[in-house]
N, C-alpha and C. Protein backbone atom coordinates (compact mmCIF):
# COMPACT_ATOMS: atom_id res chain seq x y z
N UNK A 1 91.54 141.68 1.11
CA UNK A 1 92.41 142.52 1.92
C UNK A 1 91.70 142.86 3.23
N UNK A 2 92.08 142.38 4.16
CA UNK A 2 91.51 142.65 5.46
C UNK A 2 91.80 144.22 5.87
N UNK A 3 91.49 145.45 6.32
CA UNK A 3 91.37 146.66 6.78
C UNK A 3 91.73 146.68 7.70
N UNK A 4 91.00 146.19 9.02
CA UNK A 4 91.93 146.32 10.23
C UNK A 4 92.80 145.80 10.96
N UNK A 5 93.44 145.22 10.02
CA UNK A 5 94.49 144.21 10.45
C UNK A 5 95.89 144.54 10.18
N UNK A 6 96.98 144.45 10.51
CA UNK A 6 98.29 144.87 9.86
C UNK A 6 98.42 144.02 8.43
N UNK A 7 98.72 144.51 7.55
CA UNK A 7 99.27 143.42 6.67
C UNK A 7 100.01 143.64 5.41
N UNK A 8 100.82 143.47 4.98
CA UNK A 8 102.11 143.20 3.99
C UNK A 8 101.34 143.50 3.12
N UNK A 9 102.02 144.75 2.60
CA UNK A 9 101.95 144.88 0.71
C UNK A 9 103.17 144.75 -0.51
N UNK A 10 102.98 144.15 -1.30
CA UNK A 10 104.32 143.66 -2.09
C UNK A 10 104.44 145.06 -3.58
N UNK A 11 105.27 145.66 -3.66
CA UNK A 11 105.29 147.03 -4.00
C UNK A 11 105.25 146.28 -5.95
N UNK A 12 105.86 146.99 -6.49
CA UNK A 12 106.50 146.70 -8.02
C UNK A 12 107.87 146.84 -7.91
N UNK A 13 108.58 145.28 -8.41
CA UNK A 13 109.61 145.44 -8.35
C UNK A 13 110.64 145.19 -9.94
N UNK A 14 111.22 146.28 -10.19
CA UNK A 14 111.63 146.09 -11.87
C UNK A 14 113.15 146.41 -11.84
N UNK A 15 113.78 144.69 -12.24
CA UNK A 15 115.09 144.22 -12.51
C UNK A 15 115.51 144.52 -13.55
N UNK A 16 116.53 144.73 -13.99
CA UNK A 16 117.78 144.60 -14.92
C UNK A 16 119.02 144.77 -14.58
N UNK A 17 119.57 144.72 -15.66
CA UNK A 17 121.24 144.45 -15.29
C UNK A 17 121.77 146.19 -14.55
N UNK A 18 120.55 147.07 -14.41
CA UNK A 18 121.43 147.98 -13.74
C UNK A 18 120.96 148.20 -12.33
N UNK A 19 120.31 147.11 -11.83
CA UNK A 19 119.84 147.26 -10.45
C UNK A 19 118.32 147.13 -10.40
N UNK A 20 117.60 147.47 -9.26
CA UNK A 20 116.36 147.43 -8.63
C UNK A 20 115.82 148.60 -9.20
N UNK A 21 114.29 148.71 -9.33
CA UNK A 21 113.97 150.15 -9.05
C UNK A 21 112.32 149.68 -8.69
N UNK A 22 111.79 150.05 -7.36
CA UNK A 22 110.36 149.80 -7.08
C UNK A 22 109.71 151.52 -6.95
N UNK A 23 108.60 151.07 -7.17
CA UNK A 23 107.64 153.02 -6.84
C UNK A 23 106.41 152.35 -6.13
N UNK A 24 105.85 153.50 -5.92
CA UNK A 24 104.78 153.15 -5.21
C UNK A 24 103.71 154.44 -5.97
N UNK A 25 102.41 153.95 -6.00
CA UNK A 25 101.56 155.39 -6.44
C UNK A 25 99.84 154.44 -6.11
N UNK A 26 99.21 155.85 -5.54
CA UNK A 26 98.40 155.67 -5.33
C UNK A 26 97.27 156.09 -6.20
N UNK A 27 96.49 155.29 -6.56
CA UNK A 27 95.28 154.52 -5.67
C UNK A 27 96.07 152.99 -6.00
N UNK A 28 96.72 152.78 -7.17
CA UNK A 28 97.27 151.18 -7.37
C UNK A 28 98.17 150.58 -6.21
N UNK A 29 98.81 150.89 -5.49
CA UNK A 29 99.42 150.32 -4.58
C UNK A 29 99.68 150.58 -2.97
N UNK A 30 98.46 151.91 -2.51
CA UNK A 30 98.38 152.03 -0.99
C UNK A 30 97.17 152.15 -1.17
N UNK A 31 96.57 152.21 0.24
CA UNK A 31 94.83 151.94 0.38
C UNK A 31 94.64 153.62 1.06
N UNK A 32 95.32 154.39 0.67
CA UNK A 32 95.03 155.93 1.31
C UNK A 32 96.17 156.88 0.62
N UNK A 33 95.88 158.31 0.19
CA UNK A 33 96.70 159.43 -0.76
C UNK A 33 97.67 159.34 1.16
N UNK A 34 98.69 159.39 0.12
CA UNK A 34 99.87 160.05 1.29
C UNK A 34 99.58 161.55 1.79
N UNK A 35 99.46 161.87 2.77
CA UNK A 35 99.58 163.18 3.69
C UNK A 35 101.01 163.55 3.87
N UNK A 36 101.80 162.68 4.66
CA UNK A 36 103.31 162.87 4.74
C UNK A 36 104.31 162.02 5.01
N UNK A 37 105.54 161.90 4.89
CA UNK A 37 106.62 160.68 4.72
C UNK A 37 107.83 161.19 5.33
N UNK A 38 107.89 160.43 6.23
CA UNK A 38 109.37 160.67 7.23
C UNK A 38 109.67 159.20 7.07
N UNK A 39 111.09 159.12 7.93
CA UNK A 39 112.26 158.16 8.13
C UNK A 39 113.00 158.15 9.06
N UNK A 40 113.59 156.94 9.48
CA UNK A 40 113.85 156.80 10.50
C UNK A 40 115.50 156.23 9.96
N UNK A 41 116.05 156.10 10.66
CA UNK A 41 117.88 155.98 10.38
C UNK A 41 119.19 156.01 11.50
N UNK A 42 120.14 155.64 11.32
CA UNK A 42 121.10 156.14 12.60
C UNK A 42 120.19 155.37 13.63
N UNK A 43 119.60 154.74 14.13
CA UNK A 43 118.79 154.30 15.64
C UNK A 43 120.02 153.59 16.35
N UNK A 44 119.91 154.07 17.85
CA UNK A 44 121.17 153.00 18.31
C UNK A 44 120.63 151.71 18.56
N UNK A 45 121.67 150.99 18.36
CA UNK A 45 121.22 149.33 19.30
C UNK A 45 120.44 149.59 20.49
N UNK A 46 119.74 148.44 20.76
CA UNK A 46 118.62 148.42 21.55
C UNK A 46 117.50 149.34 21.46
N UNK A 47 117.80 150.39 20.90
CA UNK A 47 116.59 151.34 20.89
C UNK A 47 114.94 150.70 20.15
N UNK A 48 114.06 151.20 20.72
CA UNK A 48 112.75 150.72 20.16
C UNK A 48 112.29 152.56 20.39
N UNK A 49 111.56 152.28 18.54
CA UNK A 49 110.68 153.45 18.34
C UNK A 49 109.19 152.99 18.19
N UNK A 50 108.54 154.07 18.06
CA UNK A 50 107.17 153.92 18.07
C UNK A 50 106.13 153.78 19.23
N UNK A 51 105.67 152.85 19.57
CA UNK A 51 105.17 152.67 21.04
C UNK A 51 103.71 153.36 21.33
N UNK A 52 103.10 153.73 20.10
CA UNK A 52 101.94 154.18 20.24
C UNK A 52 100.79 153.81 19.30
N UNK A 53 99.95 154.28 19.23
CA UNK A 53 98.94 153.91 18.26
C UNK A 53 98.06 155.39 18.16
N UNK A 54 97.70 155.38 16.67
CA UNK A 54 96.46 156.08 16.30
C UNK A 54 95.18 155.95 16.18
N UNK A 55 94.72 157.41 16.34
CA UNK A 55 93.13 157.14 16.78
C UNK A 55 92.52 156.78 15.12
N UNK A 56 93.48 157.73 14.34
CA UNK A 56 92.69 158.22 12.56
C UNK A 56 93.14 157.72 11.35
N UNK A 57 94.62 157.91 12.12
CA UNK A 57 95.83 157.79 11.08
C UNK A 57 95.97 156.52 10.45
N UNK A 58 96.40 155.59 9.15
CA UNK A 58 96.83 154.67 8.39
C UNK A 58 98.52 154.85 8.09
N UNK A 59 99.37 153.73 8.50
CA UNK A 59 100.56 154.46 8.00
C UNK A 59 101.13 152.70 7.43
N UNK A 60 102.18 152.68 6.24
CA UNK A 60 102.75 151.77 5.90
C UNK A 60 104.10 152.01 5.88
N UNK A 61 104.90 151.06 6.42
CA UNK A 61 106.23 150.94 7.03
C UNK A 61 106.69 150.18 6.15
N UNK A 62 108.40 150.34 5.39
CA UNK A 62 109.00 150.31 4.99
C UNK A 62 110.26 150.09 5.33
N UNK A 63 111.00 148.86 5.06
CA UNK A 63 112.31 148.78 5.02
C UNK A 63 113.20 149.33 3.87
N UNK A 64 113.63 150.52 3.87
CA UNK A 64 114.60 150.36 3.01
C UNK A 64 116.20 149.88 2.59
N UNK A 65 116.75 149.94 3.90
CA UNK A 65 117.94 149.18 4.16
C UNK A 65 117.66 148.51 5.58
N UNK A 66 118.62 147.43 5.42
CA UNK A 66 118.60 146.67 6.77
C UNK A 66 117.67 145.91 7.37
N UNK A 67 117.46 145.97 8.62
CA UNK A 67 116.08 145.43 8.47
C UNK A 67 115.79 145.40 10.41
N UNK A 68 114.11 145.68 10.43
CA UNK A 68 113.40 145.97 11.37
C UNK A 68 112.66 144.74 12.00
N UNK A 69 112.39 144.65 13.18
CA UNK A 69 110.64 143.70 13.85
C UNK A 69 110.28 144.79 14.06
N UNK A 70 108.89 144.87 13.67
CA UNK A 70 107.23 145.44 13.89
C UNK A 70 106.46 144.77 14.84
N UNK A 71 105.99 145.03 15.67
CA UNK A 71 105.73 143.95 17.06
C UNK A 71 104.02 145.03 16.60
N UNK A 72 103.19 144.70 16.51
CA UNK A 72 101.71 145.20 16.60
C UNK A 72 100.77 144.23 17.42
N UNK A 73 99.99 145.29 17.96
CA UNK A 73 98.47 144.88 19.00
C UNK A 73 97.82 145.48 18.72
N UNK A 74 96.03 144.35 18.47
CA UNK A 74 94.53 145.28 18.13
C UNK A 74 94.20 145.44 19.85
N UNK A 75 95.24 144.76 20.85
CA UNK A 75 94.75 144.90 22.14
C UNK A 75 94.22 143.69 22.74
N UNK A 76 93.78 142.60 21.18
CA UNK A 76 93.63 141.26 21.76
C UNK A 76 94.71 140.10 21.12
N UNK A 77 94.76 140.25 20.03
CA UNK A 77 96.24 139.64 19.22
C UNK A 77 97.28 140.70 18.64
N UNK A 78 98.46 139.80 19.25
CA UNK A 78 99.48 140.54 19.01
C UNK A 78 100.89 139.62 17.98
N UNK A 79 101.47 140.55 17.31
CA UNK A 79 101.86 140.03 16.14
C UNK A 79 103.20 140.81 15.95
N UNK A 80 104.44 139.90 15.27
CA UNK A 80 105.78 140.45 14.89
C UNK A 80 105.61 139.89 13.84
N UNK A 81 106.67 141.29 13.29
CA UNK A 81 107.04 140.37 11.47
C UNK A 81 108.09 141.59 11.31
N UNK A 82 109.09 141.12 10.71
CA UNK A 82 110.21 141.27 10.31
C UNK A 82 110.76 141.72 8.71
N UNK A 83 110.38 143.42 8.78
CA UNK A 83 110.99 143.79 7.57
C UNK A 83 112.29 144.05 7.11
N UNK A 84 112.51 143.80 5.87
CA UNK A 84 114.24 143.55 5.26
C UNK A 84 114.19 143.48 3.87
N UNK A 85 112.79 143.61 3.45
CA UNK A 85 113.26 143.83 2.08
C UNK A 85 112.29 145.24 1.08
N UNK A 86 113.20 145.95 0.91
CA UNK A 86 112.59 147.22 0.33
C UNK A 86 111.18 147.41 -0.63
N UNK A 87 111.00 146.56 -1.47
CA UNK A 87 109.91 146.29 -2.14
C UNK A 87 108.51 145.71 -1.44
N UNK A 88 108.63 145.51 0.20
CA UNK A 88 107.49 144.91 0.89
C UNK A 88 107.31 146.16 2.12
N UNK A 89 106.07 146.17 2.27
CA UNK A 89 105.33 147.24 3.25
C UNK A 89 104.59 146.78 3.90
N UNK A 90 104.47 147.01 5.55
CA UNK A 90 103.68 146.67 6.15
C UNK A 90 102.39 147.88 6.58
N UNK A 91 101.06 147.54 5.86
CA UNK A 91 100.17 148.36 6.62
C UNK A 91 99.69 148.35 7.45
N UNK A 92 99.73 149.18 8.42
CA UNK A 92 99.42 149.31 9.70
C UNK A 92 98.03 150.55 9.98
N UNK A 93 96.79 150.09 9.97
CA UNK A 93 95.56 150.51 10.30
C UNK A 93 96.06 151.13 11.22
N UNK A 94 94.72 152.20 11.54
CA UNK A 94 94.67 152.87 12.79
C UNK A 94 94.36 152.16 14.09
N UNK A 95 94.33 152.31 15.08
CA UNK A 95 94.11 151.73 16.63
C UNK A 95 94.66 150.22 16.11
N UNK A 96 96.02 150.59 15.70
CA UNK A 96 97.01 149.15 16.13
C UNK A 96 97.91 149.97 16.78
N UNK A 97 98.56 149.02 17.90
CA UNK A 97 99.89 149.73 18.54
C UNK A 97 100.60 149.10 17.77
N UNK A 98 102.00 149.95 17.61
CA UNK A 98 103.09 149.37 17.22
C UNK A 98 104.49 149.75 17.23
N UNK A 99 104.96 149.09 17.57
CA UNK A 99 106.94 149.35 18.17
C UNK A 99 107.83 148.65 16.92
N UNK A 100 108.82 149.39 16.22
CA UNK A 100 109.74 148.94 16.00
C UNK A 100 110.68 148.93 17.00
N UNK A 101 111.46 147.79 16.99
CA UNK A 101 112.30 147.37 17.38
C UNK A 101 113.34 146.40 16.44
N UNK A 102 114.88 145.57 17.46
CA UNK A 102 115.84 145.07 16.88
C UNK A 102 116.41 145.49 15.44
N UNK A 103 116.68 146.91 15.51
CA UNK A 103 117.29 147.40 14.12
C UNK A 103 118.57 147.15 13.63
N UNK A 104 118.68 146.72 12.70
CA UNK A 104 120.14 146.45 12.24
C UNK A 104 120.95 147.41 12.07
N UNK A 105 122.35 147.05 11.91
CA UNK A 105 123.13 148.38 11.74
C UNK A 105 122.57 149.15 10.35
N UNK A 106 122.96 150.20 10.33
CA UNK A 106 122.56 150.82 9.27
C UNK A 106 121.02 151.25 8.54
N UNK A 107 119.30 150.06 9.60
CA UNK A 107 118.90 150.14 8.87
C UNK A 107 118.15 151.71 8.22
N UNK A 108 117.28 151.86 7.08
CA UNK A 108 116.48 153.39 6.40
C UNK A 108 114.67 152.39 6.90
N UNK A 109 114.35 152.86 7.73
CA UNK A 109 113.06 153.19 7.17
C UNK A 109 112.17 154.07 6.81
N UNK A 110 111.42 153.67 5.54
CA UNK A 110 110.85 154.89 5.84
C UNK A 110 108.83 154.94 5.90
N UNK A 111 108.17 155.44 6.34
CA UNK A 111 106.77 155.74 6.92
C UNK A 111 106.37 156.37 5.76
N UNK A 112 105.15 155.67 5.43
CA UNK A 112 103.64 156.70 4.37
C UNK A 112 103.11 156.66 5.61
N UNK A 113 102.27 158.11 5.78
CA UNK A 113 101.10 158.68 6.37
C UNK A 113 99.94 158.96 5.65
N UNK A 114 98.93 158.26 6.01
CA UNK A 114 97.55 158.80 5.69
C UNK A 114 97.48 160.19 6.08
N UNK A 115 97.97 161.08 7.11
CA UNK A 115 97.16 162.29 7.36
C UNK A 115 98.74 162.93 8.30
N UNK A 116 98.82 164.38 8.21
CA UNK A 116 99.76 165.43 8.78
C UNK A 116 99.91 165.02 10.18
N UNK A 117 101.27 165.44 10.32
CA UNK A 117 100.97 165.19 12.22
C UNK A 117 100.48 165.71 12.87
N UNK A 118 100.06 165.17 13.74
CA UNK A 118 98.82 165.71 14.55
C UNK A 118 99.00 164.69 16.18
N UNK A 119 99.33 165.58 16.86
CA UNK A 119 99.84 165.48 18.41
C UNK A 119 98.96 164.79 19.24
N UNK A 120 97.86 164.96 18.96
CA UNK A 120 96.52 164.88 19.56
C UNK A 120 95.79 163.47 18.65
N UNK A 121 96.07 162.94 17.77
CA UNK A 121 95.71 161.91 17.32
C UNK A 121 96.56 160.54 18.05
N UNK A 122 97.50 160.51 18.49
CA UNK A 122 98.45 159.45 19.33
C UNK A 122 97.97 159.20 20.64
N UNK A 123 97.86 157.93 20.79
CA UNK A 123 97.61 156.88 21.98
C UNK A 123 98.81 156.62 22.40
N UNK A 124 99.33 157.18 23.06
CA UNK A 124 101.24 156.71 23.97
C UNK A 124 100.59 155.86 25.26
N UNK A 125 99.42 155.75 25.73
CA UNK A 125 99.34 154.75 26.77
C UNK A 125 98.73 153.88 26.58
N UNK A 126 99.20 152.27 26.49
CA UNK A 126 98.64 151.18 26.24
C UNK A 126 97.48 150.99 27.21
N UNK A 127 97.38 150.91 28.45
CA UNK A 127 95.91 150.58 28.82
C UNK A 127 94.79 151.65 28.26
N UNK A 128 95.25 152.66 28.19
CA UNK A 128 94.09 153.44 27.40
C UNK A 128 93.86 153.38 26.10
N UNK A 129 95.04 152.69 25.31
CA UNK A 129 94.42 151.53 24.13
C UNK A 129 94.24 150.71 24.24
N UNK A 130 93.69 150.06 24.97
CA UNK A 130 93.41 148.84 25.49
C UNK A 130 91.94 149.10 25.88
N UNK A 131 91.83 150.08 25.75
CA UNK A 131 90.00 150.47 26.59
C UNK A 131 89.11 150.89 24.89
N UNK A 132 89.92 151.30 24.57
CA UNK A 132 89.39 151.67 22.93
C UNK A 132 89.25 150.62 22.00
N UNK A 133 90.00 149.69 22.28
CA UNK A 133 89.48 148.71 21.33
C UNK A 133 88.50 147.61 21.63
């Protein structure tokens, strides 16, 4: 498992005839205790969220309906990938930038946080993440 790199985690996923049901619990299936969990929903067309990067923070992104591009930069490679299916997570290390964008109608995502929000931990200007890495 590479650390500072973005990369896909495949959750537990358990079928039967009455549907899906995946969980997540840590230490077996995230690389950090959750701090806090928001979501994102309703986004209009064209809109792009995100657009920043952390100095501390670890967070894994989640499709739960619909489906998202994750566009991430360490500042020297830059990378999209395309979530749409609820049981897969993308982790996203600290000092990666990253934008969702192209949301489908309807889509849920939703965010694990390594750590509380914290105002003062966010990089909103790319050349000055660009000097940090």
């Amino acid at each position: 498992m590479i650390l500072n790199r973005p990369y896909l985690i495949n959750f537990p996923k358990i079928s039967d005839y009455r549907g899906n049901l995946t969980f997540i619990q840590y230490p077996d299936h995230i690389p950090f205790e959750l701090k806090r969990v928001y979501w994102l929903y309703d986004v209009p067309s064209g809109q792009i969220r995100g657009g920043h990067a952390f100095k501390t923070q670890d967070e894994i992104i989640i499709t739960l309906s619909g489906s998202v591009e994750i566009y991430t930069s360490d500042g020297v490679t830059e990378d999209s990938i395309t979530l749409n299916r609820p049981y897969v997570g993308l982790h996203v290390p600290k000092l990666t930038w990253r934008q969702l964008r192209n949301f489908s109608t309807n889509t849920v995502v939703m965010i694990l946080s390594s750590d509380s929000y914290d105002e003062n931990d966010y990089i909103i200007d790319y050349s000055l993440f660009s000097t940090l890495r």
